[in-house]
N, C-alpha and C. Protein backbone atom coordinates (compact mmCIF):
# COMPACT_ATOMS: atom_id res chain seq x y z
N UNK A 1 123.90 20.45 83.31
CA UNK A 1 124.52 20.93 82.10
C UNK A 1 123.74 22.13 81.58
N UNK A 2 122.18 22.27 81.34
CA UNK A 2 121.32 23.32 80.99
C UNK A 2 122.08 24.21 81.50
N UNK A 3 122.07 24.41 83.02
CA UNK A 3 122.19 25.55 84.25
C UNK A 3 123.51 26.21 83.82
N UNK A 4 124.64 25.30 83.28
CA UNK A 4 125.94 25.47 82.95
C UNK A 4 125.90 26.70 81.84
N UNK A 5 125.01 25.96 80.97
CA UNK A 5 124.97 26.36 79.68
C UNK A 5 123.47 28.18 79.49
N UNK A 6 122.90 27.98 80.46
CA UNK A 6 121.95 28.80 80.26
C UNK A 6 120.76 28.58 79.93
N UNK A 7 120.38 27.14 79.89
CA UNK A 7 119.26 26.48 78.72
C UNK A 7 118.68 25.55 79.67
N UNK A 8 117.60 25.38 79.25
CA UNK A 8 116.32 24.49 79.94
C UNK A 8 117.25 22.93 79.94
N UNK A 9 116.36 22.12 80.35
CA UNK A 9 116.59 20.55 80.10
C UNK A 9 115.72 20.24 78.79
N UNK A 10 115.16 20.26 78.27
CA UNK A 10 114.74 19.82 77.21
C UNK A 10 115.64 20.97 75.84
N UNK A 11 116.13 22.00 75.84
CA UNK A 11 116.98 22.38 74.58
C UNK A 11 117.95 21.58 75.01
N UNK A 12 118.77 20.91 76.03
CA UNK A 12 120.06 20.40 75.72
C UNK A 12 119.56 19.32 75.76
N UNK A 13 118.34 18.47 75.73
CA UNK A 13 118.05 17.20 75.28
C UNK A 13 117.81 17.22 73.70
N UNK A 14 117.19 18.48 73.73
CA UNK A 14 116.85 17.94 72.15
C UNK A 14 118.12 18.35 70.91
N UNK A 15 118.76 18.98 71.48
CA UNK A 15 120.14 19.29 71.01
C UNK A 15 121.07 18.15 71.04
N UNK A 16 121.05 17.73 71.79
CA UNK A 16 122.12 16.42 72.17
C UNK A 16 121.35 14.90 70.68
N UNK A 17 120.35 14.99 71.22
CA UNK A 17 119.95 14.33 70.11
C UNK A 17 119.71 14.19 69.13
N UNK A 18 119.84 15.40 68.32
CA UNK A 18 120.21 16.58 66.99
C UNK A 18 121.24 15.82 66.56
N UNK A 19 122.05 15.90 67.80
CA UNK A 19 123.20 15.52 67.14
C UNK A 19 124.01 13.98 67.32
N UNK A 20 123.37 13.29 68.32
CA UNK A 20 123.77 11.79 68.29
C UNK A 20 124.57 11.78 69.51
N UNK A 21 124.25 12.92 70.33
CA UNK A 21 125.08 12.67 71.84
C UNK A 21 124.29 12.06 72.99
N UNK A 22 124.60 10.83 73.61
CA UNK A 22 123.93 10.84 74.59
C UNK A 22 123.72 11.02 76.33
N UNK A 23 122.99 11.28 76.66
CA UNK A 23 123.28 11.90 77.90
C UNK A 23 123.11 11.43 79.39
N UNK A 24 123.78 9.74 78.92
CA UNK A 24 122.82 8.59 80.04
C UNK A 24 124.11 8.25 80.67
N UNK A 25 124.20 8.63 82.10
CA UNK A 25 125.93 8.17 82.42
C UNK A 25 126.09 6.53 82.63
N UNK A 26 126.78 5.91 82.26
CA UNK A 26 126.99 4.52 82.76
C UNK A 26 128.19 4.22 83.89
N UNK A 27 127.94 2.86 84.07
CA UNK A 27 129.24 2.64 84.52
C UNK A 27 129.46 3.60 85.81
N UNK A 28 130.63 3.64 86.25
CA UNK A 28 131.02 4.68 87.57
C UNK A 28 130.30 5.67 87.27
N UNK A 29 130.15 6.32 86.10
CA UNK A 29 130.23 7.63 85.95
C UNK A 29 128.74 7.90 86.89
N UNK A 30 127.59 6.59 86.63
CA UNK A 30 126.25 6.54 87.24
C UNK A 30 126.34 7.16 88.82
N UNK A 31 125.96 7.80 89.42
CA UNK A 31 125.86 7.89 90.88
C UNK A 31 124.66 6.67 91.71
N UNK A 32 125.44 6.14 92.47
CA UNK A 32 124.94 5.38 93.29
C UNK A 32 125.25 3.66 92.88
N UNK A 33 126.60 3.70 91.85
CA UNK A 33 126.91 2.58 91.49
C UNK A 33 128.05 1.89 92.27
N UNK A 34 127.13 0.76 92.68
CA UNK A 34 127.81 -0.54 93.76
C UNK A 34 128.84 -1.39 92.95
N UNK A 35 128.82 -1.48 91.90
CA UNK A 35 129.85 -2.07 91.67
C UNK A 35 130.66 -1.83 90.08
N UNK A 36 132.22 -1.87 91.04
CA UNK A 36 133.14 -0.60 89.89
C UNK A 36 133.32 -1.27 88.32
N UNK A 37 133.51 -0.59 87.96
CA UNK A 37 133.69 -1.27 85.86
C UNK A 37 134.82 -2.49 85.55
N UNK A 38 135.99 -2.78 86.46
CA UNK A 38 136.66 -3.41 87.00
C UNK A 38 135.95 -4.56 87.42
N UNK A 39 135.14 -4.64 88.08
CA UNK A 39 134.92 -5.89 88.89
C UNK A 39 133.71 -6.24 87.90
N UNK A 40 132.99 -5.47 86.81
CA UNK A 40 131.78 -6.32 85.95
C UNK A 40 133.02 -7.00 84.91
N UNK A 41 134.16 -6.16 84.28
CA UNK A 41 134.78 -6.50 83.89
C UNK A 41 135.87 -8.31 84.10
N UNK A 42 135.59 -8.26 85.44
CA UNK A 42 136.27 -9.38 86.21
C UNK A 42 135.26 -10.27 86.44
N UNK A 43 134.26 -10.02 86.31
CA UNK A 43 132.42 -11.11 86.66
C UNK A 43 132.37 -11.48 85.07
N UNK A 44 132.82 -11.00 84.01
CA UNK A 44 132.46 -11.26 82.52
C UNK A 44 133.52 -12.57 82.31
N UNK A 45 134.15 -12.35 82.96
CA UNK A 45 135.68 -13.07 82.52
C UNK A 45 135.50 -14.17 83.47
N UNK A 46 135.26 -14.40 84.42
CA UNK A 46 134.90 -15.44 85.49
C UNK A 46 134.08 -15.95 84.64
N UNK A 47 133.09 -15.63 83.87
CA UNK A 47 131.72 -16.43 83.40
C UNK A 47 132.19 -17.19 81.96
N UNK A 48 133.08 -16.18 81.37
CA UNK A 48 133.55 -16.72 80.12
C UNK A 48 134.35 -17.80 80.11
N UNK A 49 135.14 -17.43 81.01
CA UNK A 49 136.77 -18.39 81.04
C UNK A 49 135.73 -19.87 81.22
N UNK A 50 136.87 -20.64 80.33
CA UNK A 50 136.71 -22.35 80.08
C UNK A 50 137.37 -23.28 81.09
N UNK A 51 138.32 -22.15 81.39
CA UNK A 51 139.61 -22.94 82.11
C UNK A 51 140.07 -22.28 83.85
N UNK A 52 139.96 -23.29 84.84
CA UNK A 52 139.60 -25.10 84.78
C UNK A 52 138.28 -24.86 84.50
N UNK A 53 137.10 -24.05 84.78
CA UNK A 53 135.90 -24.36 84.41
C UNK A 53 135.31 -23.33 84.75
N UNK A 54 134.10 -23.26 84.06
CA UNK A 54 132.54 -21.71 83.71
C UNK A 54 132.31 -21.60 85.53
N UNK A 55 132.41 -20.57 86.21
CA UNK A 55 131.76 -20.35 87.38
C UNK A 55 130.03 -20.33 86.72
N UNK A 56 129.22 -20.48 87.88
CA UNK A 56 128.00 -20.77 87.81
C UNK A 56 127.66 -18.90 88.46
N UNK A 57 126.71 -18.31 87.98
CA UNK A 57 126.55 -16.72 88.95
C UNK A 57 126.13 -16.92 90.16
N UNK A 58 126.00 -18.43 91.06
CA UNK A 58 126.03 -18.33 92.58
C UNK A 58 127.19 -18.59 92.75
N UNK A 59 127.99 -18.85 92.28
CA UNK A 59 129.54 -18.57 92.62
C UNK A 59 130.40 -17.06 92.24
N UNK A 60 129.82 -16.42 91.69
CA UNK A 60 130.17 -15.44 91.46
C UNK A 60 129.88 -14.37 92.61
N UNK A 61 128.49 -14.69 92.57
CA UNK A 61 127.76 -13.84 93.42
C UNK A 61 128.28 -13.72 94.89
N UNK A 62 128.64 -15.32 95.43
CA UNK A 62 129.28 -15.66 97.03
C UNK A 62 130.98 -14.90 97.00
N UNK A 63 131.64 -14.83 95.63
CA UNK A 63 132.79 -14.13 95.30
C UNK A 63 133.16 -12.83 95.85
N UNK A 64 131.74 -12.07 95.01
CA UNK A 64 131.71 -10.48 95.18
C UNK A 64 130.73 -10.03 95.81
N UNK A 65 129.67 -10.59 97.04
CA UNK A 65 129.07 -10.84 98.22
C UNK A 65 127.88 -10.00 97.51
N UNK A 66 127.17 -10.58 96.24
CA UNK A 66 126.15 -10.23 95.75
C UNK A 66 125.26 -11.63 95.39
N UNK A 67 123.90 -11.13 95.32
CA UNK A 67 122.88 -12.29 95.01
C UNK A 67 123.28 -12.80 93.38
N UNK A 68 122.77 -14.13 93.52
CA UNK A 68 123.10 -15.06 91.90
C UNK A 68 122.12 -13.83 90.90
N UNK A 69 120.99 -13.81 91.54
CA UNK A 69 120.43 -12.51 90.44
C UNK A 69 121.25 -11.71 89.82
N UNK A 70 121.81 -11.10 91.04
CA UNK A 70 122.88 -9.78 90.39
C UNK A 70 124.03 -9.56 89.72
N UNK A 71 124.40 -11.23 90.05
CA UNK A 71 125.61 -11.44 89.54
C UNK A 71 125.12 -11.69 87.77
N UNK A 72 124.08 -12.20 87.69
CA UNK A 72 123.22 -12.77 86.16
C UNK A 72 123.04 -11.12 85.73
N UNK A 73 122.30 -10.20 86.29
CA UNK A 73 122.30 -8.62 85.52
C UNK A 73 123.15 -7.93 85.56
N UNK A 74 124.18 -8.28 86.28
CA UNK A 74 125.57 -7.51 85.80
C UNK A 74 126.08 -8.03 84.94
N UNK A 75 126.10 -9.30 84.53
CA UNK A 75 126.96 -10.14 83.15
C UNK A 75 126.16 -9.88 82.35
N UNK A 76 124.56 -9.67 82.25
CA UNK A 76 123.84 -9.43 80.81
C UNK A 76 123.80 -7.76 80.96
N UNK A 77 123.89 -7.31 81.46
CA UNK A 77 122.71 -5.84 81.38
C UNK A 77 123.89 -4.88 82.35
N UNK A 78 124.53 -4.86 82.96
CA UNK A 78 125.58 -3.93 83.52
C UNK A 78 126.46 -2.95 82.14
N UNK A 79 125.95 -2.22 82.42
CA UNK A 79 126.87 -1.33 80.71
C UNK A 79 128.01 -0.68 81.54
N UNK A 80 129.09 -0.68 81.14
CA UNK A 80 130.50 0.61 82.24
C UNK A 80 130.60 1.09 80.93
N UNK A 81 131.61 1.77 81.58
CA UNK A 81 131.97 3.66 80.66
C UNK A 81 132.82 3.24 79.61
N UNK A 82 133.02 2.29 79.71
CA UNK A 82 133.39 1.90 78.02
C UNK A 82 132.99 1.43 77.27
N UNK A 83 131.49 0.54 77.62
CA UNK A 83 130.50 0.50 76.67
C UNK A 83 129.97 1.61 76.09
N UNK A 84 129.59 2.64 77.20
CA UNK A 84 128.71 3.98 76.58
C UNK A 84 129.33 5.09 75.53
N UNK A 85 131.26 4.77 75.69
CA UNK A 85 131.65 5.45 74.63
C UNK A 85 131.99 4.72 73.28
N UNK A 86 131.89 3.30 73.84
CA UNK A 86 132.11 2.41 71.97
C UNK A 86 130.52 3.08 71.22
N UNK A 87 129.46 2.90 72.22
CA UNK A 87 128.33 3.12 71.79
C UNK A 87 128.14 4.27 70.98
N UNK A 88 128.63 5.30 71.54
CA UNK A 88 128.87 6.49 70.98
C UNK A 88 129.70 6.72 69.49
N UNK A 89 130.34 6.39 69.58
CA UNK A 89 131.66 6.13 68.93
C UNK A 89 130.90 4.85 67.27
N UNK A 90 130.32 3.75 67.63
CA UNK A 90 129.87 2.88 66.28
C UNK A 90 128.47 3.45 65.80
N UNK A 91 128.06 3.77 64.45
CA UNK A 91 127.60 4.02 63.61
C UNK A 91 126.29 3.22 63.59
């Protein structure tokens, strides 16, 4: 964005933060992200749903051919691109 703009990395950091923009991509937008906003979206809802019953995250994990770990930091700690713009977006 600097290069775009003409400006170092630190004026469009400290500019961005001037003003309350942030400049951390989540979600797809991240490069090198394994798994799409869709499917954390679909791992949240597997974990939530009551009905017939709570998957456990080694069932999740054997689901979407990821470790019970990952399946546990994608339901707590996985942010997608619509977290980072509510984020943006609430006060």
């Amino acid at each position: 964005m600097g290069e775009y703009l003409g400006r170092n990395k630190d004026s469009v950091r400290c500019r961005a933060g001037m003003i309350g923009a942030g400049l951390t991509k989540c979600g797809e937008l991240r490069p090198g992200t394994r798994i799409s906003d869709y499917d954390v979206r679909l791992i949240r809802a597997l974990r939530d749903s009551d009905y017939p019953r709570r998957l456990s995250f080694r069932e999740i994990g054997e689901k979407f051919g990821i470790s019970e770990h990952s399946a546990h930091a994608v339901y707590y700690r996985r942010r997608t691109a619509e977290d980072a713009v509510l984020r943006e977006l609430t006060p």
